[in-house]
Protein backbone atom coordinates (compact mmCIF):
# COMPACT_ATOMS: atom_id res chain seq x y z
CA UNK A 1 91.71 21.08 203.47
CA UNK A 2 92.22 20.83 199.69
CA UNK A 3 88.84 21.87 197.66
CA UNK A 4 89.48 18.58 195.09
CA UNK A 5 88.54 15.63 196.67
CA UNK A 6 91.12 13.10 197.15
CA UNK A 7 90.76 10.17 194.78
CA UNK A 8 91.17 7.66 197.30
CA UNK A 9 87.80 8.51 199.03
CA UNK A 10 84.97 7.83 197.89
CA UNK A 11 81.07 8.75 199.11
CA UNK A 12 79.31 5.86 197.97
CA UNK A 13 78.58 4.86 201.45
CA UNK A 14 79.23 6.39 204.88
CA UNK A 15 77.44 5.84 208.03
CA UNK A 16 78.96 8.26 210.30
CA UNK A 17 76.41 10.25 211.93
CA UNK A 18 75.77 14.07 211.06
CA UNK A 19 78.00 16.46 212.15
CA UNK A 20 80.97 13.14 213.31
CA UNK A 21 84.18 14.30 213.35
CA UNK A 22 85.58 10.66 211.56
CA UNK A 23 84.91 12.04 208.17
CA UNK A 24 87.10 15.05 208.99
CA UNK A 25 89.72 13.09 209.87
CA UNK A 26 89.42 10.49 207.22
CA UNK A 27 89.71 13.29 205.02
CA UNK A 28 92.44 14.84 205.86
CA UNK A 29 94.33 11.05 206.06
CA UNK A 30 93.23 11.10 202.38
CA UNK A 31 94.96 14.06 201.27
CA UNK A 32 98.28 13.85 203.06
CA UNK A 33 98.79 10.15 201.10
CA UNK A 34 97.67 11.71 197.96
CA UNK A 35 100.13 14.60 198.60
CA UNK A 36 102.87 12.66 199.38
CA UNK A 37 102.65 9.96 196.51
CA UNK A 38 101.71 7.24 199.48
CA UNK A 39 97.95 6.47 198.11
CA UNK A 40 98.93 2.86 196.86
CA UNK A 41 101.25 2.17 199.65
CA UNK A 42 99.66 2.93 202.29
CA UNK A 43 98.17 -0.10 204.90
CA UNK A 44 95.73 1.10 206.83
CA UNK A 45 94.56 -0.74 210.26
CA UNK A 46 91.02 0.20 212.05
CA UNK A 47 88.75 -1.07 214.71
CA UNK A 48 85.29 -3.07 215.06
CA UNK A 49 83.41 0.39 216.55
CA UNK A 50 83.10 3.77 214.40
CA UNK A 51 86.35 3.76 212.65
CA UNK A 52 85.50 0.97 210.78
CA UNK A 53 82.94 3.04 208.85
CA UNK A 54 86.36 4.41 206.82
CA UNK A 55 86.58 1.21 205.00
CA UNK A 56 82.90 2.47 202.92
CA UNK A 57 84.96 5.83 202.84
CA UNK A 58 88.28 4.72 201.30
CA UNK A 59 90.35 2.45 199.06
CA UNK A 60 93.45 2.38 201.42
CA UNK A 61 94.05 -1.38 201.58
CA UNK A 62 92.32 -1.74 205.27
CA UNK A 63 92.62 -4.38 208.19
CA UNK A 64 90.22 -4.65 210.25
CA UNK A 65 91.44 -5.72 214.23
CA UNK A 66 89.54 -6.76 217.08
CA UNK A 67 88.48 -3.99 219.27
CA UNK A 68 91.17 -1.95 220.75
CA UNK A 69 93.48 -4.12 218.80
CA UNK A 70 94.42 -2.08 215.88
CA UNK A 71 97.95 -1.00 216.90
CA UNK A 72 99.25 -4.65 217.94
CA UNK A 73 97.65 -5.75 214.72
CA UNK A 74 99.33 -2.73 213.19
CA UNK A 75 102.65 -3.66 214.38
CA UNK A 76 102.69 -7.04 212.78
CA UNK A 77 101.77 -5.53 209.56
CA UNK A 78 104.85 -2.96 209.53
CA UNK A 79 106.58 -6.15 210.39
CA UNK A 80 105.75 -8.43 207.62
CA UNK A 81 105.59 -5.15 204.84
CA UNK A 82 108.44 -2.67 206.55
CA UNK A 83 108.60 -0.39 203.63
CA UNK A 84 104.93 0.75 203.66
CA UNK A 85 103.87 3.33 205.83
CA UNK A 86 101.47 1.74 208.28
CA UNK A 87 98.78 3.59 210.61
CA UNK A 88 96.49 1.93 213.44
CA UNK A 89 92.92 4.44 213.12
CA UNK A 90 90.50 4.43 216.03
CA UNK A 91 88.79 6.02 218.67
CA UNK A 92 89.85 7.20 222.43
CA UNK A 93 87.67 4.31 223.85
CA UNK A 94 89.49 1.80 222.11
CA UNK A 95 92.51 3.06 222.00
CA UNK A 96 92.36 4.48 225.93
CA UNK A 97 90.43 1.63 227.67
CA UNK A 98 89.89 -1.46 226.10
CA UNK A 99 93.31 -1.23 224.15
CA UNK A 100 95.24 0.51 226.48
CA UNK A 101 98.10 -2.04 227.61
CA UNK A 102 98.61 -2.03 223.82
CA UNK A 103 98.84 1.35 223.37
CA UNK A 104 101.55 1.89 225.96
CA UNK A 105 103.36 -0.95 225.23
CA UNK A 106 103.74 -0.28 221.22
CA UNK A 107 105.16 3.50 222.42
CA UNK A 108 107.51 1.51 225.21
CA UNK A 109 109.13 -0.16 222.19
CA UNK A 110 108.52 2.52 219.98
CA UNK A 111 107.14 0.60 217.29
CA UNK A 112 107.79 2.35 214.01
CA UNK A 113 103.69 3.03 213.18
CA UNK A 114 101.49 5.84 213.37
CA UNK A 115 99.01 5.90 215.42
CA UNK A 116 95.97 8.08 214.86
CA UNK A 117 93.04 8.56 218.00
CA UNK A 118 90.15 10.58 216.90
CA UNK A 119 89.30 11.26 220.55
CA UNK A 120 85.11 12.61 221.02
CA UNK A 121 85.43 11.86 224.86
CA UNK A 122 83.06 9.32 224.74
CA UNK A 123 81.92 5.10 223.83
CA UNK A 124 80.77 6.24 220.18
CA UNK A 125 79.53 2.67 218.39
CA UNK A 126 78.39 1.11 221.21
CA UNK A 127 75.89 3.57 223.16
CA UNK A 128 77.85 6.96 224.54
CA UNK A 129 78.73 5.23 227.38
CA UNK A 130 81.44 6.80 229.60
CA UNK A 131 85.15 6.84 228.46
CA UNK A 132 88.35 7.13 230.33
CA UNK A 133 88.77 10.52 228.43
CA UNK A 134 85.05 11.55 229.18
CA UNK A 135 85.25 15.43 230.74
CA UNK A 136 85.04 16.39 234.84
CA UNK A 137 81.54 15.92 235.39
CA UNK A 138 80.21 15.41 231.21
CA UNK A 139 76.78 13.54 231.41
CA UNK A 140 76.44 10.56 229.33
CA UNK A 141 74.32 6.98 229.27
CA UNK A 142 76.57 5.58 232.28
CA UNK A 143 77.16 8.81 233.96
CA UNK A 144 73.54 10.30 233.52
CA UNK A 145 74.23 12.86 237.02
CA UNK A 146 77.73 13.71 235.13
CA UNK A 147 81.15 12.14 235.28
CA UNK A 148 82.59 12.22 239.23
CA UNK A 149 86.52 13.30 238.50
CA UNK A 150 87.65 12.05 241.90
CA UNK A 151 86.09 8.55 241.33
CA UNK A 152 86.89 8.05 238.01
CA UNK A 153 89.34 10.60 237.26
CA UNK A 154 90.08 11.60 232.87
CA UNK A 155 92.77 10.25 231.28
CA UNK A 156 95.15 12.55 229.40
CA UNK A 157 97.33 10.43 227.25
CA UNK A 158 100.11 12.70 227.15
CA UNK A 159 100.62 12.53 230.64
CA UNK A 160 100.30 8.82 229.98
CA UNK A 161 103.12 8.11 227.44
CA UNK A 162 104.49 11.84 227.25
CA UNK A 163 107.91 10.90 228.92
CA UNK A 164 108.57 7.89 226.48
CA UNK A 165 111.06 7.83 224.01
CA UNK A 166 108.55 8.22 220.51
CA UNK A 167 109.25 9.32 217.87
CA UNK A 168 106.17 12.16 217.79
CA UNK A 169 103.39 12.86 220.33
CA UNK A 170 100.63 15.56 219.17
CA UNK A 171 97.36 16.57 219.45
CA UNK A 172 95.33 18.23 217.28
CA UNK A 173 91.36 19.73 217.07
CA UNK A 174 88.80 19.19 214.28
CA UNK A 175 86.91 22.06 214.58
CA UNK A 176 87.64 24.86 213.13
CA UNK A 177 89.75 25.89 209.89
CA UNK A 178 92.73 26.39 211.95
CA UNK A 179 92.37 23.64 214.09
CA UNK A 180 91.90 21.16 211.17
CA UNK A 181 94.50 22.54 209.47
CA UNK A 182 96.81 22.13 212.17
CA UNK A 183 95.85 18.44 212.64
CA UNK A 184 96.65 17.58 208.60
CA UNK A 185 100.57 19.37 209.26
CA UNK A 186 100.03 16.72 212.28
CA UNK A 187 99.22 13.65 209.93
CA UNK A 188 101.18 14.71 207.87
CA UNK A 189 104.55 14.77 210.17
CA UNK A 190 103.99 11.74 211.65
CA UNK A 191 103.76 9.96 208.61
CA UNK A 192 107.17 11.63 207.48
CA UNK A 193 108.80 10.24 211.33
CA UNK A 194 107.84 7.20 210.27
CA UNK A 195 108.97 7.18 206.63
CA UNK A 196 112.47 8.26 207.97
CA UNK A 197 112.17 5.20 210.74
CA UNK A 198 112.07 7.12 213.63
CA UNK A 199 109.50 5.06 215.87
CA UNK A 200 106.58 5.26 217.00
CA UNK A 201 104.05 8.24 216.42
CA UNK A 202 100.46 8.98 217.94
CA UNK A 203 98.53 11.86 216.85
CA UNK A 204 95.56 12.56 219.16
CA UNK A 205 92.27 14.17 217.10
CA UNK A 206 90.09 16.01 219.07
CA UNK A 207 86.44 15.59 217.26
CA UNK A 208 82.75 15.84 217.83
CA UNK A 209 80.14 13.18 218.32
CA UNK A 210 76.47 15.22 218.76
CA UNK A 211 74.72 11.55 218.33
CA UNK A 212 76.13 10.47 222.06
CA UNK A 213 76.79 13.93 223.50
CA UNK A 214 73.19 14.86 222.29
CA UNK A 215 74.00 18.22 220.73
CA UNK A 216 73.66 19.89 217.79
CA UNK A 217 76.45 19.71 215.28
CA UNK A 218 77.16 23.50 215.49
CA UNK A 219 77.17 23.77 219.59
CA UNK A 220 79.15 20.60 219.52
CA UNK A 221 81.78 22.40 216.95
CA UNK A 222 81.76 25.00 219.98
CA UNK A 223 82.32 22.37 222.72
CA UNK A 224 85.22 20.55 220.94
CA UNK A 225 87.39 24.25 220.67
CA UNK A 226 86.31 25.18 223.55
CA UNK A 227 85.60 22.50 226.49
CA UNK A 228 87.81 19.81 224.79
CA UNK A 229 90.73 21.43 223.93
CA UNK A 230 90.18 23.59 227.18
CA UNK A 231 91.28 20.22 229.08
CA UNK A 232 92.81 18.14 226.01
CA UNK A 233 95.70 20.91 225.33
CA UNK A 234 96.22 21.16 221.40
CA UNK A 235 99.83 21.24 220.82
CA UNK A 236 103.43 18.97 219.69
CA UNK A 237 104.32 17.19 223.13
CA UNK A 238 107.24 15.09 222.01
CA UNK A 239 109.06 15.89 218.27
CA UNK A 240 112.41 13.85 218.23
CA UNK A 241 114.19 16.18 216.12
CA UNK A 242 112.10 19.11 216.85
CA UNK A 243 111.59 21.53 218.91
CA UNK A 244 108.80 19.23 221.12
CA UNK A 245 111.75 17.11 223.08
């Protein structure tokens, strides 16, 4: 990350908790537009739950959808204003269960939007209840004896939409100065893909949440590098044009 702050954020008011990974990734949003000259263009689309937080955060001009509707509501945006860059930002619960037929129906058509999912493996906003994407056995308020893999099983969403033809599919980690800076050349190519029209791109953020995973902001650092991304693979799973597909 950059050391100036990008002038589209500002810190007059957050509410993420301690140690969330959301301010991470907001920030790194931040200084890919400011880098590539797309501060006033871009249109920015977020959910009801924690993501909505970003609109305190920054002066991207911000929809706000229904839950798990920001990349349907996304898509009509990019319809109605084609020639600004247009993004759908929320987390895995919205994005993975309650939004879900959306999600893999905007990569079906490859819709020409980015998509970014700052994934923390768990119902942030509404409690820490249990997410598709919550870990083999993780404990959280609906799964207080852990989550049973062969009942409920973990969704990996690049097993989900990883054979589609998309424009980019990636996953990145917010922990760590490697991992974060590996998740802003992330941002920062999908936003190119969908300059040059090439359809539809979902970057994947790995990030903490110690509020709902009940652990320090440190140890939870430790858990997203090392449990998370242990299971969640970092890495470029589809790059038309690349060398992903």
């Amino acid at each position: 990350m950059n050391l100036k702050v990008p002038e589209s954020i500002t810190f007059a008011k957050t509410g993420f908790c301690p140690g969330c990974g959301h301010g991470i990734a907001i920030r790194l949003i931040a200084e890919v537009m400011e880098e590539m000259a797309l501060t006033e263009k871009l249109l920015a689309v977020v959910d009801v739950a924690c993501s909505s937080l970003a609109i305190d955060m920054w002066r991207f001009d911000t929809v706000m959808a229904a839950h798990g509707r920001p990349i349907p509501t996304a898509v009509g945006v990019k319809h109605i204003r084609p020639e600004n860059p247009v993004m759908a930002y929320f987390g895995d619960g919205a994005a993975y269960n309650i939004g879900m037929a959306e999600t893999v129906h905007a990569a079906l058509r490859n819709d020409n939007i980015c998509v970014f999912v700052v994934n923390n493996s768990v119902f942030g906003m509404t409690g820490g209840q249990m997410a598709a994407t919550t870990l083999p056995w993780q404990k959280t308020v609906t799964s207080p004896y852990g989550k049973d893999p062969k009942k409920y099983g973990t969704l990996d969403i690049t097993k989900v939409i990883g054979q589609m033809d998309i424009a980019y599919l990636a996953r990145g980690e917010l922990s760590g100065a490697a991992g974060i800076e590996q998740s802003k050349k992330m941002i920062k190519k999908a936003f190119e893909k969908q300059l040059a029209n090439e359809g539809f791109c979902l970057v994947e953020l790995l990030s903490e949440c110690p509020t709902n995973l009940g652990m320090a902001p440190v140890d939870m650092m430790k858990h997203v590098h090392t449990a998370m991304a242990g299971y969640f693979k970092p890495g470029e799973f589809i790059d038309k044009g690349g060398s992903g597909r």
